[in-house]
PDB file of N, CA and C in Angstrom:
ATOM      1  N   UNK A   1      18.137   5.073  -4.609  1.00  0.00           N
ATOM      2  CA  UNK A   1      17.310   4.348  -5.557  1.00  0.00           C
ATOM      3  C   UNK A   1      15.856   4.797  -5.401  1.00  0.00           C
ATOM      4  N   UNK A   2      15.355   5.417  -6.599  1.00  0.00           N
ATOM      5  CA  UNK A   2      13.545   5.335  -6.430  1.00  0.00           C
ATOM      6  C   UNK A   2      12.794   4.327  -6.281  1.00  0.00           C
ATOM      7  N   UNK A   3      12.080   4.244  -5.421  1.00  0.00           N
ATOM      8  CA  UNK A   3      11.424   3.325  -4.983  1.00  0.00           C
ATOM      9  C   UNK A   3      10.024   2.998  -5.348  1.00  0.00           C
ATOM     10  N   UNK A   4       9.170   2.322  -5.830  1.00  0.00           N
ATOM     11  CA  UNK A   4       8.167   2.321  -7.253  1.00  0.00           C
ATOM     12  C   UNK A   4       7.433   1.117  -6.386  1.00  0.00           C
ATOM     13  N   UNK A   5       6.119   0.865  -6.245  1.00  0.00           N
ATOM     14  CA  UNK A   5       5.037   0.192  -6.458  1.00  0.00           C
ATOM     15  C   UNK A   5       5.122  -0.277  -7.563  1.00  0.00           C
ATOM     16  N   UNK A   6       5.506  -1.804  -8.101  1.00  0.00           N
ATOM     17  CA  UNK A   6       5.096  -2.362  -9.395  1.00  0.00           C
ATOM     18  C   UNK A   6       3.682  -3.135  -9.305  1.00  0.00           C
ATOM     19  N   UNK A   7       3.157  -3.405  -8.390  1.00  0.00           N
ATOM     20  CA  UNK A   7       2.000  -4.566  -8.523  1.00  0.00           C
ATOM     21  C   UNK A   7       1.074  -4.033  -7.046  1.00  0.00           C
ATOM     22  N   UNK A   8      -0.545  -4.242  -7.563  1.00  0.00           N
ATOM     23  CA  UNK A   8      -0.822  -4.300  -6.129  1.00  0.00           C
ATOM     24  C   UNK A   8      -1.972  -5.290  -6.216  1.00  0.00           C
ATOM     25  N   UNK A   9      -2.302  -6.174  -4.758  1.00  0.00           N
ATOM     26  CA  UNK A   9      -3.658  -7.020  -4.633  1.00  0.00           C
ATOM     27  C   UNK A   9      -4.163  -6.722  -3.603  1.00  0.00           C
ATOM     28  N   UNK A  10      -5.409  -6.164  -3.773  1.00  0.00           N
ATOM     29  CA  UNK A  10      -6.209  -6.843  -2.568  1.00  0.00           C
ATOM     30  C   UNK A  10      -6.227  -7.763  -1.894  1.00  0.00           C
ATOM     31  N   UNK A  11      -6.050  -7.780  -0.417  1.00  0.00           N
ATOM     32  CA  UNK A  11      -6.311  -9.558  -0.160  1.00  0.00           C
ATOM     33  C   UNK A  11      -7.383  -9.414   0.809  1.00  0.00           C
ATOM     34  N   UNK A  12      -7.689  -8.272   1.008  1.00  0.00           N
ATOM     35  CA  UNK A  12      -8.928  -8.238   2.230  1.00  0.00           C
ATOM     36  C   UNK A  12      -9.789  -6.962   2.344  1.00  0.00           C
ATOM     37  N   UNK A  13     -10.802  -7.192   3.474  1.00  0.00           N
ATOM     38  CA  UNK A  13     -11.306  -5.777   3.344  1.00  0.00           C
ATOM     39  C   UNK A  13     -10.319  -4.235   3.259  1.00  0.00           C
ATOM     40  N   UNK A  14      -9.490  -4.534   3.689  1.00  0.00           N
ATOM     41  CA  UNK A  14      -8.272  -2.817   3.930  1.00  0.00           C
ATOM     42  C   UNK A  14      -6.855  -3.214   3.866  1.00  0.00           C
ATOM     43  N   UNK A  15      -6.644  -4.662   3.427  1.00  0.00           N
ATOM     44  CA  UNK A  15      -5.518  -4.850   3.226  1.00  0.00           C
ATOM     45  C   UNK A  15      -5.035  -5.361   1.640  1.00  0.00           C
ATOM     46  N   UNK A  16      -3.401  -4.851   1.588  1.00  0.00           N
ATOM     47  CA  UNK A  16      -2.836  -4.627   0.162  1.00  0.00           C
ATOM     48  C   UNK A  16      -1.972  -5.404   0.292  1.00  0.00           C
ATOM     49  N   UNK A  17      -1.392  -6.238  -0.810  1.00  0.00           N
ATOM     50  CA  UNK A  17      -0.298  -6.848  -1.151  1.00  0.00           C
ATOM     51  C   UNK A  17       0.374  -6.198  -1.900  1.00  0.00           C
ATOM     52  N   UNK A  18       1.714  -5.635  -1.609  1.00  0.00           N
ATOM     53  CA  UNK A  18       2.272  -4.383  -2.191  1.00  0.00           C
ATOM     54  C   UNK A  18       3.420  -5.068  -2.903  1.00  0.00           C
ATOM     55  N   UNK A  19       4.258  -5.139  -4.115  1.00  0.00           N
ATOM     56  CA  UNK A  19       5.414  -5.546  -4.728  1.00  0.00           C
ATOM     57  C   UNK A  19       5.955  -4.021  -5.268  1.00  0.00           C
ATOM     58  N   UNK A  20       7.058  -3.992  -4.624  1.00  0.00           N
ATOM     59  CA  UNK A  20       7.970  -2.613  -5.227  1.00  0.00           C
ATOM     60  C   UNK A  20       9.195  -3.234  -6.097  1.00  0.00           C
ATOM     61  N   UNK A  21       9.629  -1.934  -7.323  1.00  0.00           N
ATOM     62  CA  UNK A  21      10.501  -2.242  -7.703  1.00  0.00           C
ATOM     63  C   UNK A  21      12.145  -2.703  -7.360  1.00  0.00           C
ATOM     64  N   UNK A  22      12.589  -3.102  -6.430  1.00  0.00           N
ATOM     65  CA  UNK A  22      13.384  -3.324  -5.829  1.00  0.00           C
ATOM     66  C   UNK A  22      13.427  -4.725  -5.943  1.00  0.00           C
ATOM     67  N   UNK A  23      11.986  -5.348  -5.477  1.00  0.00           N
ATOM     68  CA  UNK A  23      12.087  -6.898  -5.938  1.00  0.00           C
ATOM     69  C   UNK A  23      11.366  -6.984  -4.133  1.00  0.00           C
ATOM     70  N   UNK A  24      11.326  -5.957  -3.327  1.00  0.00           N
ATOM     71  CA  UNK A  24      10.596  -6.558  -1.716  1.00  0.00           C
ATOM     72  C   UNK A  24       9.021  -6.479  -2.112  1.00  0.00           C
ATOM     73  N   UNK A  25       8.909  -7.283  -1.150  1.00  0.00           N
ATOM     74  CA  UNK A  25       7.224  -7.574  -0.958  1.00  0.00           C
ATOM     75  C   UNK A  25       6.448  -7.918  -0.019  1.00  0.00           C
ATOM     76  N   UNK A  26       5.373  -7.682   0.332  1.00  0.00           N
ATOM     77  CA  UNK A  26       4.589  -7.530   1.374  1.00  0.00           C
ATOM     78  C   UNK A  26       3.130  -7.524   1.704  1.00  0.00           C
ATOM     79  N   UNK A  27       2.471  -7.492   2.750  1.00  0.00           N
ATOM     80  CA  UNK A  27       0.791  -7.394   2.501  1.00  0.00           C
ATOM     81  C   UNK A  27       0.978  -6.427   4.175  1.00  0.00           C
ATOM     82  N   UNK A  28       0.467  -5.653   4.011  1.00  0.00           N
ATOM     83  CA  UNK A  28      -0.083  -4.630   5.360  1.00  0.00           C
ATOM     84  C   UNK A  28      -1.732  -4.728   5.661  1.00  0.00           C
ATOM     85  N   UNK A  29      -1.995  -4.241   6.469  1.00  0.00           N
ATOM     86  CA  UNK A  29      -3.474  -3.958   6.960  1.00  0.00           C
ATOM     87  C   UNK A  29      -3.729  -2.560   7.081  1.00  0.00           C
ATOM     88  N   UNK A  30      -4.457  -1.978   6.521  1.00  0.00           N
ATOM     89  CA  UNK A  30      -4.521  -0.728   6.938  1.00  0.00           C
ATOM     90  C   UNK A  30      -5.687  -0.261   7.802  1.00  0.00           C
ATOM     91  N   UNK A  31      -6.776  -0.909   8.409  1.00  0.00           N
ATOM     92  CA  UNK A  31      -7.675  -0.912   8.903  1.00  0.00           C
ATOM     93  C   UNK A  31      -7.733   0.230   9.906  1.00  0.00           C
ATOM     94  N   UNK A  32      -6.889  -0.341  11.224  1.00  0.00           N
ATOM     95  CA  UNK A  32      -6.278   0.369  12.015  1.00  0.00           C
ATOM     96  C   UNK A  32      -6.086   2.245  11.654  1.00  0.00           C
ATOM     97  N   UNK A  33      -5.155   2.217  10.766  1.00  0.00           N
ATOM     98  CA  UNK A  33      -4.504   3.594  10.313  1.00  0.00           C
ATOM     99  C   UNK A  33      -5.655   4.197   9.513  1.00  0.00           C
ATOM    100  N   UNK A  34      -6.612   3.253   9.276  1.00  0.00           N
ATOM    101  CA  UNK A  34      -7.502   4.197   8.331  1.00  0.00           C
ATOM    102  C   UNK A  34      -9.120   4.748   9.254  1.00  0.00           C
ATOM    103  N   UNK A  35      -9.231   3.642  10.510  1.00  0.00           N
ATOM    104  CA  UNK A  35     -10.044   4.154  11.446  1.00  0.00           C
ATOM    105  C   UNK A  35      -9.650   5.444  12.103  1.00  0.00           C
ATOM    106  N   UNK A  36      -8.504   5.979  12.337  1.00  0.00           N
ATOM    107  CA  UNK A  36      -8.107   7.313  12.450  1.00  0.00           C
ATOM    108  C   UNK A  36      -7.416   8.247  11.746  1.00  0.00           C
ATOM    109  N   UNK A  37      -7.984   7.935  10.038  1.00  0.00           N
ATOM    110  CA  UNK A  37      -7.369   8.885   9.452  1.00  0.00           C
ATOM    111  C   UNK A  37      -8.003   9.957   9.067  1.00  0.00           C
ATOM    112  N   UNK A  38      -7.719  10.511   8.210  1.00  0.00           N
ATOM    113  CA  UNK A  38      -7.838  12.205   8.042  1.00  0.00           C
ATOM    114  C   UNK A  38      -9.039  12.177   7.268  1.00  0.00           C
ATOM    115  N   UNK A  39      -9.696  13.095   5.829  1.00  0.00           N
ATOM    116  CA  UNK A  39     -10.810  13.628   5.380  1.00  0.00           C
ATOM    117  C   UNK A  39     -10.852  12.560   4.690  1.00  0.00           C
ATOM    118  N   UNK A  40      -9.491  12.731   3.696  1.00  0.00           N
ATOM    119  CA  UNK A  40      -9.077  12.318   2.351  1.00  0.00           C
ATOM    120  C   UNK A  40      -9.063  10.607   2.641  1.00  0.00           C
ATOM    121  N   UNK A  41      -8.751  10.150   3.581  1.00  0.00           N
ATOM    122  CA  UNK A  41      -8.904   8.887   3.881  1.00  0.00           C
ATOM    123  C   UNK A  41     -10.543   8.220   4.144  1.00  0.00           C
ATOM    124  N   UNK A  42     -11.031   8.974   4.795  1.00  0.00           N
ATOM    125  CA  UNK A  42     -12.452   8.750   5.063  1.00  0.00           C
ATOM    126  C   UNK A  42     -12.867   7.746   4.037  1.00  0.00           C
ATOM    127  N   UNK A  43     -13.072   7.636   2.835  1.00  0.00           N
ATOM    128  CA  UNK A  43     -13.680   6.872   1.849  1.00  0.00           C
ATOM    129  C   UNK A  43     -12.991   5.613   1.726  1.00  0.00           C
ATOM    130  N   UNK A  44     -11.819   5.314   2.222  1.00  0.00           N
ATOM    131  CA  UNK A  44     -10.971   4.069   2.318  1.00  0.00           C
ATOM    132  C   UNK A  44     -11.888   2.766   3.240  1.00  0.00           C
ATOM    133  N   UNK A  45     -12.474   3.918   4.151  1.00  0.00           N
ATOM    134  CA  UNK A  45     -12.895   3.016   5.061  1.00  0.00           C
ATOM    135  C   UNK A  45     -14.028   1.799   4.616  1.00  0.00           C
ATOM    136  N   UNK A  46     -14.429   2.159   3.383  1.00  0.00           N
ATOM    137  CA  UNK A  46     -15.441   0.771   2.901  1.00  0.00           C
ATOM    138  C   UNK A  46     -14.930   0.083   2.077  1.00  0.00           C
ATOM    139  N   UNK A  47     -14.979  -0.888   2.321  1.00  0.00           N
ATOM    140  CA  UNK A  47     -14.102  -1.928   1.236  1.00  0.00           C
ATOM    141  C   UNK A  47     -13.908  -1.873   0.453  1.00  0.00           C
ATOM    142  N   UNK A  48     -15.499  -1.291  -0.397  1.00  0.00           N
ATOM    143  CA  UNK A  48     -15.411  -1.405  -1.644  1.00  0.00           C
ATOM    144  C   UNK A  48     -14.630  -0.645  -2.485  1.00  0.00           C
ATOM    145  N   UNK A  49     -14.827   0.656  -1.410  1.00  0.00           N
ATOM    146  CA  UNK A  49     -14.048   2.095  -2.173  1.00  0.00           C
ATOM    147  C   UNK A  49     -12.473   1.291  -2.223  1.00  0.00           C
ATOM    148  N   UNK A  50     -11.885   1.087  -1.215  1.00  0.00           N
ATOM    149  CA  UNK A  50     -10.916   0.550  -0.845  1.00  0.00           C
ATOM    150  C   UNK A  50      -9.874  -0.157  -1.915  1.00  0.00           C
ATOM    151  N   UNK A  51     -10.983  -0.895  -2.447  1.00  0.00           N
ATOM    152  CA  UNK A  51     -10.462  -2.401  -3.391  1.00  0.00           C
ATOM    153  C   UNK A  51     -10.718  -1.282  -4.570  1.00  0.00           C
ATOM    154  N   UNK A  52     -10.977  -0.097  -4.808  1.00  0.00           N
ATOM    155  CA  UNK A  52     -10.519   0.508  -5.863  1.00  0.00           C
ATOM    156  C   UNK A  52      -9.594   0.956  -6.231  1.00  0.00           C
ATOM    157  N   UNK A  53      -8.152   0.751  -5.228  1.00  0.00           N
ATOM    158  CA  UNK A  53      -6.843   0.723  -5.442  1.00  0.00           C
ATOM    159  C   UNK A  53      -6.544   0.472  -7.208  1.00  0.00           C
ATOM    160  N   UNK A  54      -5.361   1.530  -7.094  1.00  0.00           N
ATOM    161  CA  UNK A  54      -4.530   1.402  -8.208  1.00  0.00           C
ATOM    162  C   UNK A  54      -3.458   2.178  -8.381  1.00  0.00           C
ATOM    163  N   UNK A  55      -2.294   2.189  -9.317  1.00  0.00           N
ATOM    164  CA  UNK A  55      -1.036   2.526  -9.361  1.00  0.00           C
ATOM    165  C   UNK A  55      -1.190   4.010 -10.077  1.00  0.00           C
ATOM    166  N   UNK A  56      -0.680   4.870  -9.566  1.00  0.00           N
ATOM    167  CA  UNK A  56      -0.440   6.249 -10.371  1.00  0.00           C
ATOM    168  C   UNK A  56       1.043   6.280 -10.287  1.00  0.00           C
ATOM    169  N   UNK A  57       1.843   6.513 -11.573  1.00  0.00           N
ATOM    170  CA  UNK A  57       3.187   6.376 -11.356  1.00  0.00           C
ATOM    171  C   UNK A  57       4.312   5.841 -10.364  1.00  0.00           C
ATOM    172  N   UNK A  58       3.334   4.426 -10.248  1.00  0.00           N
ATOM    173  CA  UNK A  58       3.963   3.620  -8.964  1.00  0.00           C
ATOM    174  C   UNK A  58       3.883   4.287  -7.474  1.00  0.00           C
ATOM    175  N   UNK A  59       2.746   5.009  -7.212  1.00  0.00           N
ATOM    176  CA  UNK A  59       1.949   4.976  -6.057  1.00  0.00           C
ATOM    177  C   UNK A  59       0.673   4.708  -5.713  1.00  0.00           C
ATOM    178  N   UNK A  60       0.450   3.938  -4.668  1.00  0.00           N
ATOM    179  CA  UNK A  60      -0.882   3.087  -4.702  1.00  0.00           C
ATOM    180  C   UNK A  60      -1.985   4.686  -4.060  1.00  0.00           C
ATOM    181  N   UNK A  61      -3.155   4.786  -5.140  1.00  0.00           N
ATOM    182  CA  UNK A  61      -3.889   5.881  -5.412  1.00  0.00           C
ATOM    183  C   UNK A  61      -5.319   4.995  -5.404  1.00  0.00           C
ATOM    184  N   UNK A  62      -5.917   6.067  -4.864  1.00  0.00           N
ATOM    185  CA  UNK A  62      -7.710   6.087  -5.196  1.00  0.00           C
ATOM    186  C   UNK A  62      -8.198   6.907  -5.562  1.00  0.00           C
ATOM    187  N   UNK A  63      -9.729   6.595  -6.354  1.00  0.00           N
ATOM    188  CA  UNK A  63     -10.023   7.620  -6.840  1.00  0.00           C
ATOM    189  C   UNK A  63     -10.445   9.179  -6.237  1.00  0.00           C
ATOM    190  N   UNK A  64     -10.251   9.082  -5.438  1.00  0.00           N
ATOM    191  CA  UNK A  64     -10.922  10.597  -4.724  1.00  0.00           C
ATOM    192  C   UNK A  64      -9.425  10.979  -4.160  1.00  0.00           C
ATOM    193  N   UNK A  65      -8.295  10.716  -5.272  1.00  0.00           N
ATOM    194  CA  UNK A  65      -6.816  11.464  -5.298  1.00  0.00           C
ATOM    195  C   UNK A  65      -6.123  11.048  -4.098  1.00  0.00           C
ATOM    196  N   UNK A  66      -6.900  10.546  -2.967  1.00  0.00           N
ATOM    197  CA  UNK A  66      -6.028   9.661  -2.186  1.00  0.00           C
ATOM    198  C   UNK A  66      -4.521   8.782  -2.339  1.00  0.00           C
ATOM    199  N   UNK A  67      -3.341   8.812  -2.238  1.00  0.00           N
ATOM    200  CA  UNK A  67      -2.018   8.065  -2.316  1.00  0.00           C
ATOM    201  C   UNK A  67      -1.168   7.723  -1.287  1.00  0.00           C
ATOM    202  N   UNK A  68      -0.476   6.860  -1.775  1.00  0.00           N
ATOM    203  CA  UNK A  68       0.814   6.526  -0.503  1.00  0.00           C
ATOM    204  C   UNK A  68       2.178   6.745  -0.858  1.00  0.00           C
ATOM    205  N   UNK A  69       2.636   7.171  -0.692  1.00  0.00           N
ATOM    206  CA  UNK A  69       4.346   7.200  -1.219  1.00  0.00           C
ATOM    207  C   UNK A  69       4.779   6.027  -0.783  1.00  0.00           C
ATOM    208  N   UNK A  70       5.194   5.818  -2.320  1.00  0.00           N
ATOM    209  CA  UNK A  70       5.421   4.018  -1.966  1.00  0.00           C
ATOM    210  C   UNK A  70       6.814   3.940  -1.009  1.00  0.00           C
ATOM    211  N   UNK A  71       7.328   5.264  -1.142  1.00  0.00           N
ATOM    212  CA  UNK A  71       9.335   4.627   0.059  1.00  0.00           C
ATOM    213  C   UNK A  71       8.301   4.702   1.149  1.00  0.00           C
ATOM    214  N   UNK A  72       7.621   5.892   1.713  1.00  0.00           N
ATOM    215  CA  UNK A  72       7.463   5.671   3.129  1.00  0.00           C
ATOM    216  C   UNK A  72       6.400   4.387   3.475  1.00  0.00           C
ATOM    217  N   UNK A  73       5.748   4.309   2.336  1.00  0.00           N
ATOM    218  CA  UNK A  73       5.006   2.780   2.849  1.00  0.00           C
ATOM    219  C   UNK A  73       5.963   1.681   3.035  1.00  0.00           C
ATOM    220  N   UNK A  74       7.015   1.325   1.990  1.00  0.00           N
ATOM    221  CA  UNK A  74       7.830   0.281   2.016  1.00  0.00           C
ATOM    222  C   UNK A  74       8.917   0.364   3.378  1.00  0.00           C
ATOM    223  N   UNK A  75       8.972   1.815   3.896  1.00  0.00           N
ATOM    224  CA  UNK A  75       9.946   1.486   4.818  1.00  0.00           C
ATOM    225  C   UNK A  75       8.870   1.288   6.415  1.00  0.00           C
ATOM    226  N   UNK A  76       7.476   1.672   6.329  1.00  0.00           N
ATOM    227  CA  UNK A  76       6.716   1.486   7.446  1.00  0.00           C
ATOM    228  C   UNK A  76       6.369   0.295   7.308  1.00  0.00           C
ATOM    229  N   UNK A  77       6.753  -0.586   6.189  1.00  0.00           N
ATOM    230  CA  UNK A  77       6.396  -2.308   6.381  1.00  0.00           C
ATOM    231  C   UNK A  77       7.587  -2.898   6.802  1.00  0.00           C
ATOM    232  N   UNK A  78       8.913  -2.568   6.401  1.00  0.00           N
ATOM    233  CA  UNK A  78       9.940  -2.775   7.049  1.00  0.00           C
ATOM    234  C   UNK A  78       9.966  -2.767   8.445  1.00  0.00           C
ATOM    235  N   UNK A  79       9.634  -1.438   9.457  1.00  0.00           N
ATOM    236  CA  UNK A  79       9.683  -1.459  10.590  1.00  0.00           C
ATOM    237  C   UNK A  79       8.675  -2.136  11.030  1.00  0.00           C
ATOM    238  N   UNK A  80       7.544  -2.354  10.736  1.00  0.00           N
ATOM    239  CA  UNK A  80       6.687  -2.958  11.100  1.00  0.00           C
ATOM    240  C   UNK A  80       7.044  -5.106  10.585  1.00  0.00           C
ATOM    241  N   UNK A  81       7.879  -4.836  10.026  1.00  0.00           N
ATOM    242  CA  UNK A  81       8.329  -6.749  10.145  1.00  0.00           C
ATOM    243  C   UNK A  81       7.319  -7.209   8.750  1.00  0.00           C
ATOM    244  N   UNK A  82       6.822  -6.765   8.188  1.00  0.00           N
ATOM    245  CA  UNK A  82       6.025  -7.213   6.814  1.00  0.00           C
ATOM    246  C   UNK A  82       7.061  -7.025   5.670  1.00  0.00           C
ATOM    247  N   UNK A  83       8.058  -6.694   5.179  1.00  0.00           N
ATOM    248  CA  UNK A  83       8.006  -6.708   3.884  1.00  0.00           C
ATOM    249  C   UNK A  83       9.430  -8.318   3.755  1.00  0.00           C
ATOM    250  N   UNK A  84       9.023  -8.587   2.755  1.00  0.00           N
ATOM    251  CA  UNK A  84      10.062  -9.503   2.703  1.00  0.00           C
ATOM    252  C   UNK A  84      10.808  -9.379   1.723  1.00  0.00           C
ATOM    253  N   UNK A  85      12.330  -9.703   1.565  1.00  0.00           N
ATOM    254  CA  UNK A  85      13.473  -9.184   0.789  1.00  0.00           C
ATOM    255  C   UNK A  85      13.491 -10.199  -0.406  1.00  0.00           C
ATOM    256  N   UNK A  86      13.964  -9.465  -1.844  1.00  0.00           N
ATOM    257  CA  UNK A  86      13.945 -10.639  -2.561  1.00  0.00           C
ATOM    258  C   UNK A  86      15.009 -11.603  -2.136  1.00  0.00           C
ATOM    259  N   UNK A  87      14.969 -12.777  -2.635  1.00  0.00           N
ATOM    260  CA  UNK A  87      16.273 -13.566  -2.649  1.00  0.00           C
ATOM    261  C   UNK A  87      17.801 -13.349  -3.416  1.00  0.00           C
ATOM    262  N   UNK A  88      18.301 -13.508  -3.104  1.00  0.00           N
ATOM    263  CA  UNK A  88      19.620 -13.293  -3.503  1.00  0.00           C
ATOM    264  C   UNK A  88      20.083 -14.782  -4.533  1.00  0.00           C
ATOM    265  N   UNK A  89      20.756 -14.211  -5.714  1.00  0.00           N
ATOM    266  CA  UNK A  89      20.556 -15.928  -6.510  1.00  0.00           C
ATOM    267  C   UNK A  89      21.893 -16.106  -6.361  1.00  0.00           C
TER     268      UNK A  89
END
Protein backbone atom coordinates (compact mmCIF):
# COMPACT_ATOMS: atom_id res chain seq x y z
CA UNK A 1 0.00 0.00 0.00
CA UNK A 2 1.34 3.68 -0.74
CA UNK A 3 1.61 5.42 2.00
CA UNK A 4 0.51 9.36 1.67
CA UNK A 5 0.60 12.28 4.20
CA UNK A 6 -3.08 13.53 4.03
CA UNK A 7 -3.00 16.41 6.67
CA UNK A 8 -0.33 18.20 8.53
CA UNK A 9 -0.28 20.68 11.92
CA UNK A 10 2.02 22.34 13.57
CA UNK A 11 1.77 21.96 17.18
CA UNK A 12 5.09 23.43 18.24
CA UNK A 13 8.28 24.96 17.58
CA UNK A 14 9.68 21.56 15.40
CA UNK A 15 6.93 19.48 15.98
CA UNK A 16 4.21 17.99 13.33
CA UNK A 17 1.00 16.35 13.66
CA UNK A 18 1.16 13.99 10.80
CA UNK A 19 -2.32 12.06 9.44
CA UNK A 20 -1.48 9.48 6.62
CA UNK A 21 -3.67 7.91 4.29
CA UNK A 22 -4.13 4.72 5.91
CA UNK A 23 -6.22 6.42 8.60
CA UNK A 24 -2.75 6.34 11.45
CA UNK A 25 -1.84 9.36 13.19
CA UNK A 26 0.57 11.02 15.14
CA UNK A 27 2.65 14.16 16.37
CA UNK A 28 6.69 13.66 16.46
CA UNK A 29 9.30 16.20 17.57
CA UNK A 30 11.84 16.78 15.39
CA UNK A 31 14.03 19.08 17.32
CA UNK A 32 16.47 16.56 18.31
CA UNK A 33 16.99 15.08 14.57
CA UNK A 34 17.10 18.47 13.24
CA UNK A 35 19.93 19.79 15.76
CA UNK A 36 22.11 17.25 13.89
CA UNK A 37 20.99 17.37 10.61
CA UNK A 38 22.49 17.87 7.34
CA UNK A 39 22.71 21.36 4.95
CA UNK A 40 19.27 20.93 3.57
CA UNK A 41 17.86 20.69 7.05
CA UNK A 42 19.71 23.61 8.48
CA UNK A 43 16.73 26.08 7.83
CA UNK A 44 14.23 23.75 9.76
CA UNK A 45 15.93 24.75 12.67
CA UNK A 46 13.82 28.14 13.19
CA UNK A 47 10.45 27.79 13.80
CA UNK A 48 9.36 29.92 11.66
CA UNK A 49 10.97 28.39 8.59
CA UNK A 50 9.74 25.21 10.13
CA UNK A 51 5.92 26.02 10.46
CA UNK A 52 6.32 26.54 6.70
CA UNK A 53 5.53 22.95 6.28
CA UNK A 54 3.43 21.64 3.57
CA UNK A 55 2.30 18.63 1.46
CA UNK A 56 4.00 17.94 -1.99
CA UNK A 57 2.25 14.88 -3.29
CA UNK A 58 1.67 13.69 0.20
CA UNK A 59 5.15 14.42 1.50
CA UNK A 60 5.67 16.84 4.20
CA UNK A 61 8.11 19.53 2.15
CA UNK A 62 9.64 22.99 2.72
CA UNK A 63 10.38 25.51 0.85
CA UNK A 64 14.09 25.26 0.28
CA UNK A 65 12.96 21.52 -1.34
CA UNK A 66 13.50 19.96 1.95
CA UNK A 67 11.00 16.46 2.41
CA UNK A 68 10.20 13.40 4.33
CA UNK A 69 9.04 10.27 2.83
CA UNK A 70 6.02 9.92 4.45
CA UNK A 71 6.47 5.50 4.80
CA UNK A 72 9.80 6.08 6.42
CA UNK A 73 8.45 8.83 8.67
CA UNK A 74 5.27 6.80 9.48
CA UNK A 75 7.22 3.72 10.20
CA UNK A 76 9.99 5.85 12.47
CA UNK A 77 6.81 6.98 14.52
CA UNK A 78 5.76 3.51 14.78
CA UNK A 79 9.05 2.39 16.28
CA UNK A 80 9.34 5.20 18.15
CA UNK A 81 5.59 4.47 19.98
CA UNK A 82 3.86 7.80 18.39
CA UNK A 83 1.65 6.88 15.74
CA UNK A 84 -1.71 5.72 16.64
CA UNK A 85 -3.86 3.14 14.61
CA UNK A 86 -7.19 4.02 13.31
CA UNK A 87 -10.02 2.24 15.00
CA UNK A 88 -11.49 -0.62 13.73
CA UNK A 89 -15.55 -0.15 13.44
Amino acid sequence: MLIKAKKLEVTGPHKLHVWFTDGSHGERDFGDELAHGAVMAEPLRDPAFFAQVFLDYGAPTWPNGYDMAPRALQEDMAREGLLHQPESV
